[in-house]
PDB file of N, CA and C in Angstrom:
ATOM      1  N   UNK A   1       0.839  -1.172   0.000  1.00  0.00           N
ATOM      2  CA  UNK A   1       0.000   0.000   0.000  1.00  0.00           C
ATOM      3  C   UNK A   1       0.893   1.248   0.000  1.00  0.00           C
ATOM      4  N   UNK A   2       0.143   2.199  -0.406  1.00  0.00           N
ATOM      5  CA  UNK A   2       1.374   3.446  -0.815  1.00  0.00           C
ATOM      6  C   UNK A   2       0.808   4.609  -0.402  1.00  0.00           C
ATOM      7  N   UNK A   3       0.923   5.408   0.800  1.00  0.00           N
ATOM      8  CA  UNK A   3       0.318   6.812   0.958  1.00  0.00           C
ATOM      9  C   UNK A   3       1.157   7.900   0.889  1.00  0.00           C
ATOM     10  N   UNK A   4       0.689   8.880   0.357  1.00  0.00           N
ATOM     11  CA  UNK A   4       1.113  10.254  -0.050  1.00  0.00           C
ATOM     12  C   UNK A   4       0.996  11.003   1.104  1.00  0.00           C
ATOM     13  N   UNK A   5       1.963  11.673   1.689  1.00  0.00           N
ATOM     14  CA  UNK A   5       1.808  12.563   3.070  1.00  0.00           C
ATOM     15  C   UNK A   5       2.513  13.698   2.591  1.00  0.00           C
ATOM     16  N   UNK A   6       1.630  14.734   3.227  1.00  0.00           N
ATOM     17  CA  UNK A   6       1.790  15.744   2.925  1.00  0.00           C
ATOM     18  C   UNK A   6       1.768  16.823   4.391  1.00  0.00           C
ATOM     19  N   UNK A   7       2.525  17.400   4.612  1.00  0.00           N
ATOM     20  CA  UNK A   7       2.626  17.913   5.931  1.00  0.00           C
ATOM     21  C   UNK A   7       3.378  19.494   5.311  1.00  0.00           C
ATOM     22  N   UNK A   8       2.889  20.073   6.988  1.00  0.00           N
ATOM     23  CA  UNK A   8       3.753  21.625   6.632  1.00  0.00           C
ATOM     24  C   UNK A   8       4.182  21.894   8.567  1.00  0.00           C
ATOM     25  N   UNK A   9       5.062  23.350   8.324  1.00  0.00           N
ATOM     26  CA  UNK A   9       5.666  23.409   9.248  1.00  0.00           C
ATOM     27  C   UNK A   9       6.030  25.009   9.596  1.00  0.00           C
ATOM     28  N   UNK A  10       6.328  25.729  10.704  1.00  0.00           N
ATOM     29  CA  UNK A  10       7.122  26.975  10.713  1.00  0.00           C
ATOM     30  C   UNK A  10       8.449  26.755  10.385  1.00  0.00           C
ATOM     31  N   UNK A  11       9.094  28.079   9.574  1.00  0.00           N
ATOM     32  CA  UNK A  11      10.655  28.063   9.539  1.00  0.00           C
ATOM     33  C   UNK A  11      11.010  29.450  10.129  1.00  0.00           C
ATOM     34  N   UNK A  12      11.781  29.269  10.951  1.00  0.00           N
ATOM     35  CA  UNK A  12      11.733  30.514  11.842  1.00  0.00           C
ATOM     36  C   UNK A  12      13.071  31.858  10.981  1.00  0.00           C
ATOM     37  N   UNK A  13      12.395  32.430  10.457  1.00  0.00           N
ATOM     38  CA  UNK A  13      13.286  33.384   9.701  1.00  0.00           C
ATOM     39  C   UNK A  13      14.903  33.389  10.109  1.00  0.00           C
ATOM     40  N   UNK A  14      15.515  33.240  11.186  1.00  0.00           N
ATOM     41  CA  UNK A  14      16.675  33.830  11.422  1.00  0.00           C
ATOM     42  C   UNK A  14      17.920  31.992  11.813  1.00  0.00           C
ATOM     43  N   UNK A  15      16.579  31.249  11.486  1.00  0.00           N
ATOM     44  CA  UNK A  15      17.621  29.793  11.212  1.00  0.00           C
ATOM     45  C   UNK A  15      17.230  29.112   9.869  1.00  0.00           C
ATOM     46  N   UNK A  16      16.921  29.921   8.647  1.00  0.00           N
ATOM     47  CA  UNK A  16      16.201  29.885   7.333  1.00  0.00           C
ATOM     48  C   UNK A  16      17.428  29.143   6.467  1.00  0.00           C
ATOM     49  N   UNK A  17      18.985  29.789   6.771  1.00  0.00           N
ATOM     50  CA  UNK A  17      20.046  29.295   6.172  1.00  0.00           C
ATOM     51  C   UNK A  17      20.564  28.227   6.766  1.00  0.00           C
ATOM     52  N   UNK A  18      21.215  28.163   8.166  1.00  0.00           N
ATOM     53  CA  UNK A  18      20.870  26.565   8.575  1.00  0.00           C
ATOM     54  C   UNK A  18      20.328  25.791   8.395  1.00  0.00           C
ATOM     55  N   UNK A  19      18.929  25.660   8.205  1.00  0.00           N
ATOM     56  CA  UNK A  19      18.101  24.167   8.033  1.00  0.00           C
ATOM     57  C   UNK A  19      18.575  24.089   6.633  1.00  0.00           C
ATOM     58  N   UNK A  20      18.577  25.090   5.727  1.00  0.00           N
ATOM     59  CA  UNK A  20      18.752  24.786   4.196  1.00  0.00           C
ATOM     60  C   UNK A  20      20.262  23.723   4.211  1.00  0.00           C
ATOM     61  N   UNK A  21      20.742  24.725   4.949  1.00  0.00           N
ATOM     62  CA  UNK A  21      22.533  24.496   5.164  1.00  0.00           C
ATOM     63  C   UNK A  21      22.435  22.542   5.305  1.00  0.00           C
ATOM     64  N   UNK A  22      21.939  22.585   6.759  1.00  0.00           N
ATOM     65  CA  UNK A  22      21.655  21.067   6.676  1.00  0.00           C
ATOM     66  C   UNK A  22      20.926  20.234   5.968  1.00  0.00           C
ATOM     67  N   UNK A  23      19.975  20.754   5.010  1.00  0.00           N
ATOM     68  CA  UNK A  23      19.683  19.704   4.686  1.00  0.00           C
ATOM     69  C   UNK A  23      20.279  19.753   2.778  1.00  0.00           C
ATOM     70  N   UNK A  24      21.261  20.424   2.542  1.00  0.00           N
ATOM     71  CA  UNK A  24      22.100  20.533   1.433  1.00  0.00           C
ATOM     72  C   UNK A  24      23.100  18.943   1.399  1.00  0.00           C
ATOM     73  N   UNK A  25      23.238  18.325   3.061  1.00  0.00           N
ATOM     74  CA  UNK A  25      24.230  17.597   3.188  1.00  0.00           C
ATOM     75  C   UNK A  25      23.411  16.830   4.898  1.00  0.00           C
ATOM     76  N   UNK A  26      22.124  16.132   4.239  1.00  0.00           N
ATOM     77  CA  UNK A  26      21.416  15.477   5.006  1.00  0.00           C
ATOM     78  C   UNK A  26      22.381  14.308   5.292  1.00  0.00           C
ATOM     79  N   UNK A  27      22.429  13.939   6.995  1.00  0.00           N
ATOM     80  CA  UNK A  27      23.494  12.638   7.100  1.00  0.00           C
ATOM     81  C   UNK A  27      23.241  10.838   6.098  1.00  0.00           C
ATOM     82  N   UNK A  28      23.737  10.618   5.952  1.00  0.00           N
ATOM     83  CA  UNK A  28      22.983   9.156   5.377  1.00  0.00           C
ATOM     84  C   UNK A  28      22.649   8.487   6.038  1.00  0.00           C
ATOM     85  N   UNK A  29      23.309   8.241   7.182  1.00  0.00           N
ATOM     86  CA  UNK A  29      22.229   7.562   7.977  1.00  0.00           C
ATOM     87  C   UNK A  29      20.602   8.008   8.205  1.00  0.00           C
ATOM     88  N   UNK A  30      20.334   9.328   8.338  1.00  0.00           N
ATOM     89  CA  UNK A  30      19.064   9.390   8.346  1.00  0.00           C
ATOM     90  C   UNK A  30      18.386   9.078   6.998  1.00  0.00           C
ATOM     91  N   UNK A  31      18.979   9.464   5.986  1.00  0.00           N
ATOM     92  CA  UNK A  31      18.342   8.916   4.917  1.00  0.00           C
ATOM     93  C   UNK A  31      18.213   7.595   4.636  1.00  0.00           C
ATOM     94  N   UNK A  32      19.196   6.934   5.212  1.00  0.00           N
ATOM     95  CA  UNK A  32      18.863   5.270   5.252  1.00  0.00           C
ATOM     96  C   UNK A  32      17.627   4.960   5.909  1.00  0.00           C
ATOM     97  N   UNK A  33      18.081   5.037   7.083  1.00  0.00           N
ATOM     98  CA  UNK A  33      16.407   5.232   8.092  1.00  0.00           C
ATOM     99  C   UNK A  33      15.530   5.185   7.383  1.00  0.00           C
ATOM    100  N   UNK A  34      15.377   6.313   6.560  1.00  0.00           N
ATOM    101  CA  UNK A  34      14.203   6.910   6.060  1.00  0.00           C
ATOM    102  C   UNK A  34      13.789   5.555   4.957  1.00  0.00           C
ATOM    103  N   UNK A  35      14.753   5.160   4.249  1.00  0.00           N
ATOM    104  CA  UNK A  35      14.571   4.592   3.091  1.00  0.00           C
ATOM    105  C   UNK A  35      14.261   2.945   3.305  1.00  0.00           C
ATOM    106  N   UNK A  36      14.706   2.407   4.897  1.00  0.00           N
ATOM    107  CA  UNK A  36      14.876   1.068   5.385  1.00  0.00           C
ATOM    108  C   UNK A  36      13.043   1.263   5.947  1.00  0.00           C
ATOM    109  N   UNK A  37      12.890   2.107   6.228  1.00  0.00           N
ATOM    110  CA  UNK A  37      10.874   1.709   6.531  1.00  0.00           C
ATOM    111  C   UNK A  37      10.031   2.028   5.644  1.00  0.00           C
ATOM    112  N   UNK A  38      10.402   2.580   4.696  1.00  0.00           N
ATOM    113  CA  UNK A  38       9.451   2.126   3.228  1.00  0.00           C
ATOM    114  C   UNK A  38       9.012   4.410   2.845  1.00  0.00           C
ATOM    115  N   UNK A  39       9.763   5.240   3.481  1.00  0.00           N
ATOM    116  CA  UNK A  39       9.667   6.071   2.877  1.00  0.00           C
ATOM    117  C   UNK A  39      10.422   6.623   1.594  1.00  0.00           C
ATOM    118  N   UNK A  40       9.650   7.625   0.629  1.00  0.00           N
ATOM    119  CA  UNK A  40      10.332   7.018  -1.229  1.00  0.00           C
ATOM    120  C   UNK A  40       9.717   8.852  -1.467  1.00  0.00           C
ATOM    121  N   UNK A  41      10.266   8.974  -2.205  1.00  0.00           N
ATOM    122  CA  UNK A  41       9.734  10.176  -2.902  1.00  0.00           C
ATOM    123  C   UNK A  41       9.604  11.677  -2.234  1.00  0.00           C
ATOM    124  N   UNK A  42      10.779  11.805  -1.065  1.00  0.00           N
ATOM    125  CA  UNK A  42      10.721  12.638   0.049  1.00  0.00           C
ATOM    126  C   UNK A  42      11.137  14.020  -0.644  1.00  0.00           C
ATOM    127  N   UNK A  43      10.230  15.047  -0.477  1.00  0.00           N
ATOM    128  CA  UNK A  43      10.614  16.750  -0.920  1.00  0.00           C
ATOM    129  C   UNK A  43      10.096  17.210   0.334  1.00  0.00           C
ATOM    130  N   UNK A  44      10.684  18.656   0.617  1.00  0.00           N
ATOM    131  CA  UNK A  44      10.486  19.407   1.454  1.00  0.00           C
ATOM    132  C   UNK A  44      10.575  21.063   0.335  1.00  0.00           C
ATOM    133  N   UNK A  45       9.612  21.547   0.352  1.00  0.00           N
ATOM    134  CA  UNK A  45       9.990  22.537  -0.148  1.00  0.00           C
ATOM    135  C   UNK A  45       9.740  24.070   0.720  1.00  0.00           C
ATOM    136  N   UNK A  46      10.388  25.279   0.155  1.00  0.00           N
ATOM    137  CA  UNK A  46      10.400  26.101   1.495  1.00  0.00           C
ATOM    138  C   UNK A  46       9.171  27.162   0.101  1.00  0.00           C
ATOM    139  N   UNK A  47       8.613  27.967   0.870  1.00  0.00           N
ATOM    140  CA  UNK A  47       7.461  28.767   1.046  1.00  0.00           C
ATOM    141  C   UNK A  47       7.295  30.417   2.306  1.00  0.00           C
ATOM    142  N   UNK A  48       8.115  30.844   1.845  1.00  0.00           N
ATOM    143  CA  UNK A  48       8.350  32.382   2.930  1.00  0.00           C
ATOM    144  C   UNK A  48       9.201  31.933   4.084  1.00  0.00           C
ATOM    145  N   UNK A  49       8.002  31.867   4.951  1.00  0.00           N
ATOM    146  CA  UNK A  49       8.559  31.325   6.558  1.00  0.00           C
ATOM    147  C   UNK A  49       8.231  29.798   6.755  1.00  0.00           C
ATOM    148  N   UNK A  50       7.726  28.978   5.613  1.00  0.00           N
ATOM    149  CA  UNK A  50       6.851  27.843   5.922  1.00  0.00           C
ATOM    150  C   UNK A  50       7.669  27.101   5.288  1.00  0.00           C
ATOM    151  N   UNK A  51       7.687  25.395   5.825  1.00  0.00           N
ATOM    152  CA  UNK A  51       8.478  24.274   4.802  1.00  0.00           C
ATOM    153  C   UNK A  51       7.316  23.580   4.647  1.00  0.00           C
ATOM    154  N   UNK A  52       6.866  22.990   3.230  1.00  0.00           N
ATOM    155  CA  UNK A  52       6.048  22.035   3.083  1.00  0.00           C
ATOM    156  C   UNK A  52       6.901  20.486   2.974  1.00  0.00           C
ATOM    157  N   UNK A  53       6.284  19.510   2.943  1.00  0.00           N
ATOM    158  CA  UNK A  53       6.643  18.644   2.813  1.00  0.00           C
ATOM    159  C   UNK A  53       5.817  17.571   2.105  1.00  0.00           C
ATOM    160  N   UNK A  54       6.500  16.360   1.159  1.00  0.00           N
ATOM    161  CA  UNK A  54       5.907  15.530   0.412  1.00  0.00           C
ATOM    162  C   UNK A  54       6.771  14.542   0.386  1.00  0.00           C
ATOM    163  N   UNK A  55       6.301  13.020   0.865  1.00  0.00           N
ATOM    164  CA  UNK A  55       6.699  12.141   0.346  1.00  0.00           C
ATOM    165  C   UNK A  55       5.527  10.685   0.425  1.00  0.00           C
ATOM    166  N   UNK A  56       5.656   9.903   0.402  1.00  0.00           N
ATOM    167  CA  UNK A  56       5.192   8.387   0.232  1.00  0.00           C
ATOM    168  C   UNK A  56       6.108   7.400   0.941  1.00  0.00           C
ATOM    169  N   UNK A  57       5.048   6.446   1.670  1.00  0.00           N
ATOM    170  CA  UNK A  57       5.177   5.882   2.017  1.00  0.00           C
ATOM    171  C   UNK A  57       4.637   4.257   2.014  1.00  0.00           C
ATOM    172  N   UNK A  58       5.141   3.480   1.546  1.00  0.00           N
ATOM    173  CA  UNK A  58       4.883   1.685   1.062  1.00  0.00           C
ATOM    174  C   UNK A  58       5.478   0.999   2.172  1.00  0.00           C
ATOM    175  N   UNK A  59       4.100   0.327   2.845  1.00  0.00           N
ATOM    176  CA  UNK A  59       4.492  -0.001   3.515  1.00  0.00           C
ATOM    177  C   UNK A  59       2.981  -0.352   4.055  1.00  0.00           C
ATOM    178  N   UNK A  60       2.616  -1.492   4.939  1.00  0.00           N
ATOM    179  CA  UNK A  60       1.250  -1.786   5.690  1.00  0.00           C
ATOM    180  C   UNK A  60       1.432  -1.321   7.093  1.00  0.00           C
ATOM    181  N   UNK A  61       2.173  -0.444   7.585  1.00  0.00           N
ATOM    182  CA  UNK A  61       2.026   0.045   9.358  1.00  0.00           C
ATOM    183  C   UNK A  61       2.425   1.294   9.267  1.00  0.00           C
ATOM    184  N   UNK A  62       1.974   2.318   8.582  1.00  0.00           N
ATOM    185  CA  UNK A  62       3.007   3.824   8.689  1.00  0.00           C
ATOM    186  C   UNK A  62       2.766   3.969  10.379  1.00  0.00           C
ATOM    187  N   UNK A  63       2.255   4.169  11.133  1.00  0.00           N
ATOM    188  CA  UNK A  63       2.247   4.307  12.690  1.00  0.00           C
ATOM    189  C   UNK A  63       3.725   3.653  12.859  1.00  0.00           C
ATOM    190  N   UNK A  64       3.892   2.177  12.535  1.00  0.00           N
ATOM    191  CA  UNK A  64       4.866   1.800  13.164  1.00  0.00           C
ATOM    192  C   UNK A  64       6.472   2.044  12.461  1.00  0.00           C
ATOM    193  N   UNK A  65       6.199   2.692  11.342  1.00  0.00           N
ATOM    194  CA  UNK A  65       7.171   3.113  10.497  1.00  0.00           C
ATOM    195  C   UNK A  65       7.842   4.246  11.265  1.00  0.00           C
ATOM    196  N   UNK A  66       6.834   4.993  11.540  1.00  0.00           N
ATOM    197  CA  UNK A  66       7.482   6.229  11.987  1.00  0.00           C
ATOM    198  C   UNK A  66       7.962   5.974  13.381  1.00  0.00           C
ATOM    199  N   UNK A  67       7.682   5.503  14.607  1.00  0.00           N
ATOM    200  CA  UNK A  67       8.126   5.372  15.484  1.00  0.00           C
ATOM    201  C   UNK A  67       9.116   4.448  15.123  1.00  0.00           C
ATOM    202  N   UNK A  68       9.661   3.901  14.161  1.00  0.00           N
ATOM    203  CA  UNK A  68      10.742   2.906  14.229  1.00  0.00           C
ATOM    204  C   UNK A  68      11.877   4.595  13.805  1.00  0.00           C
ATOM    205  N   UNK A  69      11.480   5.611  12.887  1.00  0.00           N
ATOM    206  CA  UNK A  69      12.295   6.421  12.612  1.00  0.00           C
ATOM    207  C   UNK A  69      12.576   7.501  14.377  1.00  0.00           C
ATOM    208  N   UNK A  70      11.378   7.876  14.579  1.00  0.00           N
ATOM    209  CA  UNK A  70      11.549   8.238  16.124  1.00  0.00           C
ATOM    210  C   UNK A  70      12.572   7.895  17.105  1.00  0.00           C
ATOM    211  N   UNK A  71      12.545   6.522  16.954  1.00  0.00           N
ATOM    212  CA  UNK A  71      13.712   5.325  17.908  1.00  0.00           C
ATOM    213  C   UNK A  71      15.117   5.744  17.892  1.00  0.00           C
ATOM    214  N   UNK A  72      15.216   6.060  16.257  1.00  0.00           N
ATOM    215  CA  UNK A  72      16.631   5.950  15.741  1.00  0.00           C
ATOM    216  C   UNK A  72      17.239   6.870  16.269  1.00  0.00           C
ATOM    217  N   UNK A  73      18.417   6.851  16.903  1.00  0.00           N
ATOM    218  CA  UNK A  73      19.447   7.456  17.605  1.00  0.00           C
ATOM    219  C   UNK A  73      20.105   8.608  17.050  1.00  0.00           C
ATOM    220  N   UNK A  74      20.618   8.497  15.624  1.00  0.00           N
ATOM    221  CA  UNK A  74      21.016   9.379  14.536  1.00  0.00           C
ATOM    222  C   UNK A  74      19.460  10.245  14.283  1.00  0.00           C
ATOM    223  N   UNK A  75      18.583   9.717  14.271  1.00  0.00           N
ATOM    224  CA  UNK A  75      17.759  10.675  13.250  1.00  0.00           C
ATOM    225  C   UNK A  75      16.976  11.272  14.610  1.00  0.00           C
ATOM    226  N   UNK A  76      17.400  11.193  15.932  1.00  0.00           N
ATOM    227  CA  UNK A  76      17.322  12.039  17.089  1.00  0.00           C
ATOM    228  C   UNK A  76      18.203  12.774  17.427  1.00  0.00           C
ATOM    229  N   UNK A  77      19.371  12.742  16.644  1.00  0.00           N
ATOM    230  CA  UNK A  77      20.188  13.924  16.803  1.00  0.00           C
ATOM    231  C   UNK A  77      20.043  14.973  15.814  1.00  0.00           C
ATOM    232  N   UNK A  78      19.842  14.440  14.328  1.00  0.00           N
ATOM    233  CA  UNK A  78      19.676  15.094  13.565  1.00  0.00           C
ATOM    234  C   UNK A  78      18.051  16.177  13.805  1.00  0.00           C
ATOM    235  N   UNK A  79      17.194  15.508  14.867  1.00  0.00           N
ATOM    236  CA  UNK A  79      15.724  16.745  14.952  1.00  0.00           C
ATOM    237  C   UNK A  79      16.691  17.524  15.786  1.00  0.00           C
ATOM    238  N   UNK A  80      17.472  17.241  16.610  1.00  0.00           N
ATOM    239  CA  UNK A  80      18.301  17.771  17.474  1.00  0.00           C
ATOM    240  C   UNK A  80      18.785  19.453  16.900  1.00  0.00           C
ATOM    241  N   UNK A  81      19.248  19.145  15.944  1.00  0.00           N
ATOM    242  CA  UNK A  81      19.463  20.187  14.916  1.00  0.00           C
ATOM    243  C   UNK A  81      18.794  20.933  14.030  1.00  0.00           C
ATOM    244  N   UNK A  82      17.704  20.271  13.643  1.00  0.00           N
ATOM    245  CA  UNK A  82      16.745  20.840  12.895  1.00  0.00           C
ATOM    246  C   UNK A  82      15.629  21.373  13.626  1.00  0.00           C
ATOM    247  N   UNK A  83      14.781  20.314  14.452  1.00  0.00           N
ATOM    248  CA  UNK A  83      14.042  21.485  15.215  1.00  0.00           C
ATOM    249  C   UNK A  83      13.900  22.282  15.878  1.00  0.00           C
ATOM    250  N   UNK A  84      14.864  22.986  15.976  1.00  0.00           N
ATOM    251  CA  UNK A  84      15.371  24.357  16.396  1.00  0.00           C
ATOM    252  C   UNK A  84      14.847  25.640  15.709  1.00  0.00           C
ATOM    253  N   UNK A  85      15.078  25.188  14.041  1.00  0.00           N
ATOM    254  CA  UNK A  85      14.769  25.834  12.944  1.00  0.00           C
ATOM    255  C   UNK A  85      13.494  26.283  12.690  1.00  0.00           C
ATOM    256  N   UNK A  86      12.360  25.028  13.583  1.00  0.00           N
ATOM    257  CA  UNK A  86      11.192  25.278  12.809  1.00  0.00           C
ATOM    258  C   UNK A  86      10.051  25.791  14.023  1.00  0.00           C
ATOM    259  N   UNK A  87       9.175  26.031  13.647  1.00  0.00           N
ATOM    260  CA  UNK A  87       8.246  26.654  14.545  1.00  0.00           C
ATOM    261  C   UNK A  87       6.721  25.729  14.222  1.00  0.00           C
ATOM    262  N   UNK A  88       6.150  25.171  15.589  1.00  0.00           N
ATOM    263  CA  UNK A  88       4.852  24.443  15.077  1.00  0.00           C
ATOM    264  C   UNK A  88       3.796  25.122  14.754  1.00  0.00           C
ATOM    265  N   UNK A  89       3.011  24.963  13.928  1.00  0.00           N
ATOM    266  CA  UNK A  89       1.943  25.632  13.002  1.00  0.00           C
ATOM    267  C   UNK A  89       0.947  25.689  14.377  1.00  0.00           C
ATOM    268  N   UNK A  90      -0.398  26.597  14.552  1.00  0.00           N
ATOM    269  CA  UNK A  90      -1.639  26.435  14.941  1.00  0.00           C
ATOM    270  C   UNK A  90      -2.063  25.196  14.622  1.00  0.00           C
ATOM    271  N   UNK A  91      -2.842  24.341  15.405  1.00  0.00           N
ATOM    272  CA  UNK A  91      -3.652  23.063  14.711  1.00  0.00           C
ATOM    273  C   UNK A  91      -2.997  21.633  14.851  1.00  0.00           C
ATOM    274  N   UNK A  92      -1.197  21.849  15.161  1.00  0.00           N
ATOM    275  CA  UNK A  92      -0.490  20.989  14.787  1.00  0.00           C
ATOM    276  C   UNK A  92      -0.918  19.937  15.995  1.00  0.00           C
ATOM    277  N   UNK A  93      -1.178  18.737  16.031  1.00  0.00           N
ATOM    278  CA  UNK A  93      -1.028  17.951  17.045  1.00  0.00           C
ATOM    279  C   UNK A  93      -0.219  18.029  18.593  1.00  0.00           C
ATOM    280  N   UNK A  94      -0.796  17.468  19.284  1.00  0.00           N
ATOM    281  CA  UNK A  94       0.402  17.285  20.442  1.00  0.00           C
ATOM    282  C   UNK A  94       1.050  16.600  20.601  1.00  0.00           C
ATOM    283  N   UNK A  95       2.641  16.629  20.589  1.00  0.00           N
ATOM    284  CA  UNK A  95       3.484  15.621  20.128  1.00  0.00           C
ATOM    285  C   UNK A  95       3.965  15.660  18.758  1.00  0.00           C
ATOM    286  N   UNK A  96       3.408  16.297  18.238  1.00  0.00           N
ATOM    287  CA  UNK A  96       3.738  16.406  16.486  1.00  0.00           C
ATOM    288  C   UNK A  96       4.811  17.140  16.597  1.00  0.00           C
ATOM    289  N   UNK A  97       5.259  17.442  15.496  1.00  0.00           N
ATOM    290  CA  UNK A  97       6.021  18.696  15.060  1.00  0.00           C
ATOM    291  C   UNK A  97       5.547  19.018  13.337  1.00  0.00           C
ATOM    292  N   UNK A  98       5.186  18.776  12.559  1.00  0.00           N
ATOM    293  CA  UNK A  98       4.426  18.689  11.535  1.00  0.00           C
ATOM    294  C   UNK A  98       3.049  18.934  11.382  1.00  0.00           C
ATOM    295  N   UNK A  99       2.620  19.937  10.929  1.00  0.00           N
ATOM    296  CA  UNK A  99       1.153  19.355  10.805  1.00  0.00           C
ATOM    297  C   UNK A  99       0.860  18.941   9.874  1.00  0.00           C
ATOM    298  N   UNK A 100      -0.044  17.611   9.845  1.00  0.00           N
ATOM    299  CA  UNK A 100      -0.457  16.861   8.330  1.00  0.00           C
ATOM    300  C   UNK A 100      -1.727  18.003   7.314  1.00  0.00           C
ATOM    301  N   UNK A 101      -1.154  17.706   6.100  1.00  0.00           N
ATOM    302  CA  UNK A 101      -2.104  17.955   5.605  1.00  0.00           C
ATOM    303  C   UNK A 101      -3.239  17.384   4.613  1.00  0.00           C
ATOM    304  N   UNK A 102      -4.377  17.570   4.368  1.00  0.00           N
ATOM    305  CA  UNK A 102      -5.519  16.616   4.146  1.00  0.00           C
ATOM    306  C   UNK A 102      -5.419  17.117   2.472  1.00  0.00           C
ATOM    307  N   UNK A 103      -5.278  15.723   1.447  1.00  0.00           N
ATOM    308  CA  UNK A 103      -4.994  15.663   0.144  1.00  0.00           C
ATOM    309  C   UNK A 103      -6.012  15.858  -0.367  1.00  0.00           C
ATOM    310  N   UNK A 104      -6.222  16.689  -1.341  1.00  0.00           N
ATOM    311  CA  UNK A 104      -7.665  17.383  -1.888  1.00  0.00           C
ATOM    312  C   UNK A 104      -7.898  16.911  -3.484  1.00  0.00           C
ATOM    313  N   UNK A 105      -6.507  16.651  -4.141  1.00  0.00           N
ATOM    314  CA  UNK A 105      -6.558  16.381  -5.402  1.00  0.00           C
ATOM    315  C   UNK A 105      -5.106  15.309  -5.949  1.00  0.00           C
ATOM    316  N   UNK A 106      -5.391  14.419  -6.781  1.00  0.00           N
ATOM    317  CA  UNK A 106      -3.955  13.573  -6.703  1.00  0.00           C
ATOM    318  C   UNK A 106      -4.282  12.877  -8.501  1.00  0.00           C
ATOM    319  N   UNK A 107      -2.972  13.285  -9.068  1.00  0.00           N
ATOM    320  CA  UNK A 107      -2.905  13.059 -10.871  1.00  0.00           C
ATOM    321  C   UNK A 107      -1.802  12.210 -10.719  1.00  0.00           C
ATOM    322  N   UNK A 108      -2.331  10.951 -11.714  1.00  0.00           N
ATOM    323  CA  UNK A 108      -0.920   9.982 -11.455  1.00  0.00           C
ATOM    324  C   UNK A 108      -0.633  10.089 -13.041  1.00  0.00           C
TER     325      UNK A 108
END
């Protein structure tokens, strides 16, 4: 099964070149991570003060996908660094740092 997630986020104006900075030279281990629980097609794109985000995910447990990325030691150092950068939206969950967003239209 294959879902399209789509999420957004604050980017806090005055760490706008850092997050870019880092993620010019994302570690591989987190991208392994990313790629060992079935996430594929990952963009983040920036928008003023806002990062959107897009990727897919294949896979039958995204719940347990993501807490397997949560776990990971590296890709808890790496929010370490990044969420610093970002600021949580109104609306966003508790516990989130993302807020999801609800897919309105999809052209394959």
């Amino acid at each position: 099964m294959t879902l399209r997630i789509g999420q957004k986020v604050g980017l806090r104006p005055e760490k706008r070149e850092e997050y870019l900075a880092l993620h010019r030279a994302v570690w591989p281990e987190v991208l392994a991570k990313l790629s060992e629980v079935g996430i594929r097609n990952y963009t983040i794109f920036v928008a003023g003060d806002e990062l959107f985000s897009y990727f897919e995910f294949e896979g039958d447990d995204y719940p347990a996908a993501m807490a397997a990325v949560a776990a990971d030691p590296v890709t808890q150092e790496w929010w370490e660094l990044t969420d610093p950068c970002q600021t949580r939206l109104p609306g966003t969950p508790e516990g989130a740092q993302w807020l999801g967003l609800e897919e309105a239209f999809h052209l394959d």
